[in-house]
N, C-alpha and C. Protein backbone atom coordinates (compact mmCIF):
# COMPACT_ATOMS: atom_id res chain seq x y z
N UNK A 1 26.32 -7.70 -21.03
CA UNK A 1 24.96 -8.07 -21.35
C UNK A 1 24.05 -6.88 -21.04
N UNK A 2 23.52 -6.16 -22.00
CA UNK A 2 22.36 -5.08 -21.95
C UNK A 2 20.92 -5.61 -21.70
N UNK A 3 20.78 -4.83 -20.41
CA UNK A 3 18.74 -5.53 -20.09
C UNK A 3 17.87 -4.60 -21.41
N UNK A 4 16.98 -5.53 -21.84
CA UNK A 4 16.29 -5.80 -22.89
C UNK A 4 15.07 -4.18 -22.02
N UNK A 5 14.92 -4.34 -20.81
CA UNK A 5 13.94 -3.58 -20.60
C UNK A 5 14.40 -2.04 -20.05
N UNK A 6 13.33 -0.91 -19.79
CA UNK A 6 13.94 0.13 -19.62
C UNK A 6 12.80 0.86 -18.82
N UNK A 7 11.66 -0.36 -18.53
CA UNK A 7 10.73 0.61 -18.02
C UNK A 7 10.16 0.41 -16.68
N UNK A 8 9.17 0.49 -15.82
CA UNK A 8 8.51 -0.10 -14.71
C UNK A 8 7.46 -0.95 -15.23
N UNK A 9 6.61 -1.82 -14.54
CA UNK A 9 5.61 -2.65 -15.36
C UNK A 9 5.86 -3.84 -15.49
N UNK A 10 4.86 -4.44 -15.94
CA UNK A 10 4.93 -6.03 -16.31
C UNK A 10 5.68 -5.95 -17.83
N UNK A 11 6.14 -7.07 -17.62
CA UNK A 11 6.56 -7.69 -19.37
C UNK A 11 6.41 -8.57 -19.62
N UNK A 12 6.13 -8.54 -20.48
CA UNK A 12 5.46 -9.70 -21.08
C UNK A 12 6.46 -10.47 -22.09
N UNK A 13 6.56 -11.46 -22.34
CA UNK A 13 7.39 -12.53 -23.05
C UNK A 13 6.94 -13.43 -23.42
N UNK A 14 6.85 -13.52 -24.86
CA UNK A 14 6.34 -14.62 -26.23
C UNK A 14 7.43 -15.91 -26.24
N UNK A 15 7.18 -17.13 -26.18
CA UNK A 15 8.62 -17.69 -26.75
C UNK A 15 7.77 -18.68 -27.43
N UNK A 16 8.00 -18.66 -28.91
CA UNK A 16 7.87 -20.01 -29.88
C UNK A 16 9.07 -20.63 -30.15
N UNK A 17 8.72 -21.44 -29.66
CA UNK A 17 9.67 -22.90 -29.06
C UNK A 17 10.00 -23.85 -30.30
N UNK A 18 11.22 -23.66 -30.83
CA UNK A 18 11.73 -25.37 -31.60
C UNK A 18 12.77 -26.00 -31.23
N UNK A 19 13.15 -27.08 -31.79
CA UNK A 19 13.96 -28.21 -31.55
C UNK A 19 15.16 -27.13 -31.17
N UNK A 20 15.91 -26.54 -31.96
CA UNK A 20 17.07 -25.79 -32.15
C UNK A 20 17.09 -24.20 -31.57
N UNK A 21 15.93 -23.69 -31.51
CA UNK A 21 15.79 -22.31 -31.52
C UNK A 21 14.44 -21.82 -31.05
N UNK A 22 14.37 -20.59 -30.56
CA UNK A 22 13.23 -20.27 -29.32
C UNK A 22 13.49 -18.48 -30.03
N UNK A 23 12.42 -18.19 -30.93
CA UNK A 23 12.12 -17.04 -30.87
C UNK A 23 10.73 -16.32 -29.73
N UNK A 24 11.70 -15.08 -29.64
CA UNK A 24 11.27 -14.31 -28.30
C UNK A 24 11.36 -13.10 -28.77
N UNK A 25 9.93 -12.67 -28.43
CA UNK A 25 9.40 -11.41 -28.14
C UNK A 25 9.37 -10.98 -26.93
N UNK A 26 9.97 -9.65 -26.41
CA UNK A 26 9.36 -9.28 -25.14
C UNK A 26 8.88 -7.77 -25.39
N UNK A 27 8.02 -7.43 -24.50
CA UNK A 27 7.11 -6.60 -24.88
C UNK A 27 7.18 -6.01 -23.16
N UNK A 28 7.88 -4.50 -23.01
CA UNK A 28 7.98 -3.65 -22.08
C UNK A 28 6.35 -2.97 -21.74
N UNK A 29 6.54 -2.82 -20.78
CA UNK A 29 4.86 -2.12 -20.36
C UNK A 29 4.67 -0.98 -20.76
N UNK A 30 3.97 -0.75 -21.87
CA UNK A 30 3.47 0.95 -22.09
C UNK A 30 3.98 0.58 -23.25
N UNK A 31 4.67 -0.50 -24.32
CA UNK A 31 5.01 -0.64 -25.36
C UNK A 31 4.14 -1.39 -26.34
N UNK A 32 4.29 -0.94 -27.74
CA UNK A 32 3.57 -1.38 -28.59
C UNK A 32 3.73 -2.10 -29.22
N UNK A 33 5.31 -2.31 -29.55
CA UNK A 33 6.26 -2.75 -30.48
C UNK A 33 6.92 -4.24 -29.87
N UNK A 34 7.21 -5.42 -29.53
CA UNK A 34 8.02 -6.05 -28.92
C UNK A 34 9.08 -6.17 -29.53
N UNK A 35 10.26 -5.93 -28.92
CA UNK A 35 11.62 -7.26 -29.31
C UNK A 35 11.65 -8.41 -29.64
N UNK A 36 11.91 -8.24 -30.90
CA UNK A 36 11.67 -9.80 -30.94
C UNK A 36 12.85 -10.30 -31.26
N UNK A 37 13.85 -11.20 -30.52
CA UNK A 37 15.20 -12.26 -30.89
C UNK A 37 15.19 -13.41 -31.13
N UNK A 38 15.32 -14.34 -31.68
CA UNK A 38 16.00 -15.95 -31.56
C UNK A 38 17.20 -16.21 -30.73
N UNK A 39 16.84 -16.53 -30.15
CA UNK A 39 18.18 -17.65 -29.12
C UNK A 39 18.27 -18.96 -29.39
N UNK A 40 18.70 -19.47 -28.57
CA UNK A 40 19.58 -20.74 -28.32
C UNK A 40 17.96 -21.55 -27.58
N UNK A 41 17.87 -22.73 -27.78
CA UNK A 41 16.81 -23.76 -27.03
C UNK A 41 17.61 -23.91 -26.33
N UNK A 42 18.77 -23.72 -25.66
CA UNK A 42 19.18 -24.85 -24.52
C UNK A 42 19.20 -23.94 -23.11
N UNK A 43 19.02 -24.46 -22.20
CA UNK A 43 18.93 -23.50 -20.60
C UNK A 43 19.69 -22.46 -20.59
N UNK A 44 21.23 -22.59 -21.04
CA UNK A 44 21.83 -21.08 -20.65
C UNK A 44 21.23 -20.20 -21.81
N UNK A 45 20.76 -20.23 -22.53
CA UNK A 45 20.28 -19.03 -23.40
C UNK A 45 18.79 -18.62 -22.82
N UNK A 46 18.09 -19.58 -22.58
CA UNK A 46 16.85 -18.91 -21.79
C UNK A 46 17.02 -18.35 -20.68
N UNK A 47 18.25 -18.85 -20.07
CA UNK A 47 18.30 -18.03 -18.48
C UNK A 47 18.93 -16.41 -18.72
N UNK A 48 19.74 -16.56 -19.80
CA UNK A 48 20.60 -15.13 -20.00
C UNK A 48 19.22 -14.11 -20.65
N UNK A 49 18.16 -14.98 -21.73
CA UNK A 49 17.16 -14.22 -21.87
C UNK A 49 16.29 -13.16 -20.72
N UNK A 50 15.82 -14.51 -19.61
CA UNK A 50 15.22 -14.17 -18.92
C UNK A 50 16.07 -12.97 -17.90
N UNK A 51 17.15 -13.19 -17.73
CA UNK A 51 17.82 -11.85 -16.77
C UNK A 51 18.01 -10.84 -17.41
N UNK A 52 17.74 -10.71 -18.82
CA UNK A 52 17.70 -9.29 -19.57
C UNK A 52 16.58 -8.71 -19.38
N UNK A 53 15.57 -9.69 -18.88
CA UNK A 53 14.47 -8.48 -18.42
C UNK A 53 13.89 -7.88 -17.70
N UNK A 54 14.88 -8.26 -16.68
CA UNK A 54 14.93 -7.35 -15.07
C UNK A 54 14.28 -8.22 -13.78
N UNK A 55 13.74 -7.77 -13.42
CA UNK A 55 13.31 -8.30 -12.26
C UNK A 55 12.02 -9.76 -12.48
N UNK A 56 12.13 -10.66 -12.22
CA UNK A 56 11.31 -11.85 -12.93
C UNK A 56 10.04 -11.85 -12.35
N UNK A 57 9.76 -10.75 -11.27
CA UNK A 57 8.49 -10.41 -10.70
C UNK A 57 7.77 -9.98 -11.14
N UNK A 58 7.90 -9.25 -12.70
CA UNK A 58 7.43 -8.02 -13.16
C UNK A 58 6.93 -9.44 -14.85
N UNK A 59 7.21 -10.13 -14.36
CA UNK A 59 7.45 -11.37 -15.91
C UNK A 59 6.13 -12.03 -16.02
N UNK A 60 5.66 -11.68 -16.94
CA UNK A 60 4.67 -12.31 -17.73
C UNK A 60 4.88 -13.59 -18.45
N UNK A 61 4.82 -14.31 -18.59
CA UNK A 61 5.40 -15.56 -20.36
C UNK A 61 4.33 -16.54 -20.70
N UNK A 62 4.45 -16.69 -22.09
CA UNK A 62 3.58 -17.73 -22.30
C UNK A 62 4.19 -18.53 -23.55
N UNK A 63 4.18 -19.63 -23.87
CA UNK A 63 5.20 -20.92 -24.32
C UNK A 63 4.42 -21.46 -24.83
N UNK A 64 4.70 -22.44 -26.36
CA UNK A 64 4.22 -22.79 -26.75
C UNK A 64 3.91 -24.28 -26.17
N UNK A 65 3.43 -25.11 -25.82
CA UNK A 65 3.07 -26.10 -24.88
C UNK A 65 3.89 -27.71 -26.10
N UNK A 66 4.36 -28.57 -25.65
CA UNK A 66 4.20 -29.52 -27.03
C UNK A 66 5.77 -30.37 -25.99
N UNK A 67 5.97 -31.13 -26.80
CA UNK A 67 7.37 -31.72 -26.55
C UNK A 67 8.15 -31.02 -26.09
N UNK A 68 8.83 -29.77 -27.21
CA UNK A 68 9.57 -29.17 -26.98
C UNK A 68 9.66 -28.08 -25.47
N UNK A 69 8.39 -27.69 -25.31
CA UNK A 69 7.79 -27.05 -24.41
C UNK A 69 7.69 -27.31 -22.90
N UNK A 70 7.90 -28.72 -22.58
CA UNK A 70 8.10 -29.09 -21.17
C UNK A 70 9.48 -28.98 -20.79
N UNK A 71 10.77 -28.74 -21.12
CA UNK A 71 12.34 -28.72 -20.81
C UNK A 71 12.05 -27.51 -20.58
N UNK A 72 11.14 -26.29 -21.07
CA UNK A 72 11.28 -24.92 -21.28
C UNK A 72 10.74 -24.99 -20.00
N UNK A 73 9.44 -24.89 -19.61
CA UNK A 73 8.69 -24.68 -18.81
C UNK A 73 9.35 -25.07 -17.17
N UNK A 74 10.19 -26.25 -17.19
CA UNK A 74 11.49 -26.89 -15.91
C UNK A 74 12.06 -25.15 -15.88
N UNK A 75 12.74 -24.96 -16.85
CA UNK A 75 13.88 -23.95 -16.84
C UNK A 75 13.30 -22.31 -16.51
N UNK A 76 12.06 -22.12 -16.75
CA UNK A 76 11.54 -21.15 -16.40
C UNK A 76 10.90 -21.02 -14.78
C-alpha cells in the first residue's frame, strides 16, 4: 500500500459519499491539484484510505452529511 501523501502539512480530504462508492480527493499541502479516487463505501476501504495519508493529525475532511454520511462520520 503506497501513502497517497509526500509532504509536511495539513491535508485535506473531500469524500462524496454514495450508497456503493465514496469518491475522494485528497489534496497535500502546498498542492493545487488533488487526488482524486473512488473506493469502496464500506469501513475497510475508508480506513485503508485514511492510512494512505499519513499521520491523521495532519487530516483535514469534510463529508457529505445525509443518510449515507452518518456510518462515514462513526468510521472516521
Amino acid at each position: 500500500m503506497k501513502s497517497l501523501v509526500q509532504s509536511r502539512g495539513p491535508i485535506h480530504v473531500g469524500l462524496d459519499v454514495h450508497k456503493l462508492s465514496i469518491t475522494a480527493g485528497v489534496l497535500e499541502a502546498n498542492a493545487t491539484t488533488p487526488v482524486v479516487q473512488r473506493i469502496g463505501s464500506d469501513d475497510a476501504a475508508v480506513r485503508q484510505l485514511i492510512s494512505k495519508c499519513g499521520n491523521p493529525s495532519r487530516l483535514k475532511a469534510c463529508y457529505e452529511a445525509g443518510p449515507t454520511g452518518f456510518t462515514l462520520a462513526r468510521t472516521l
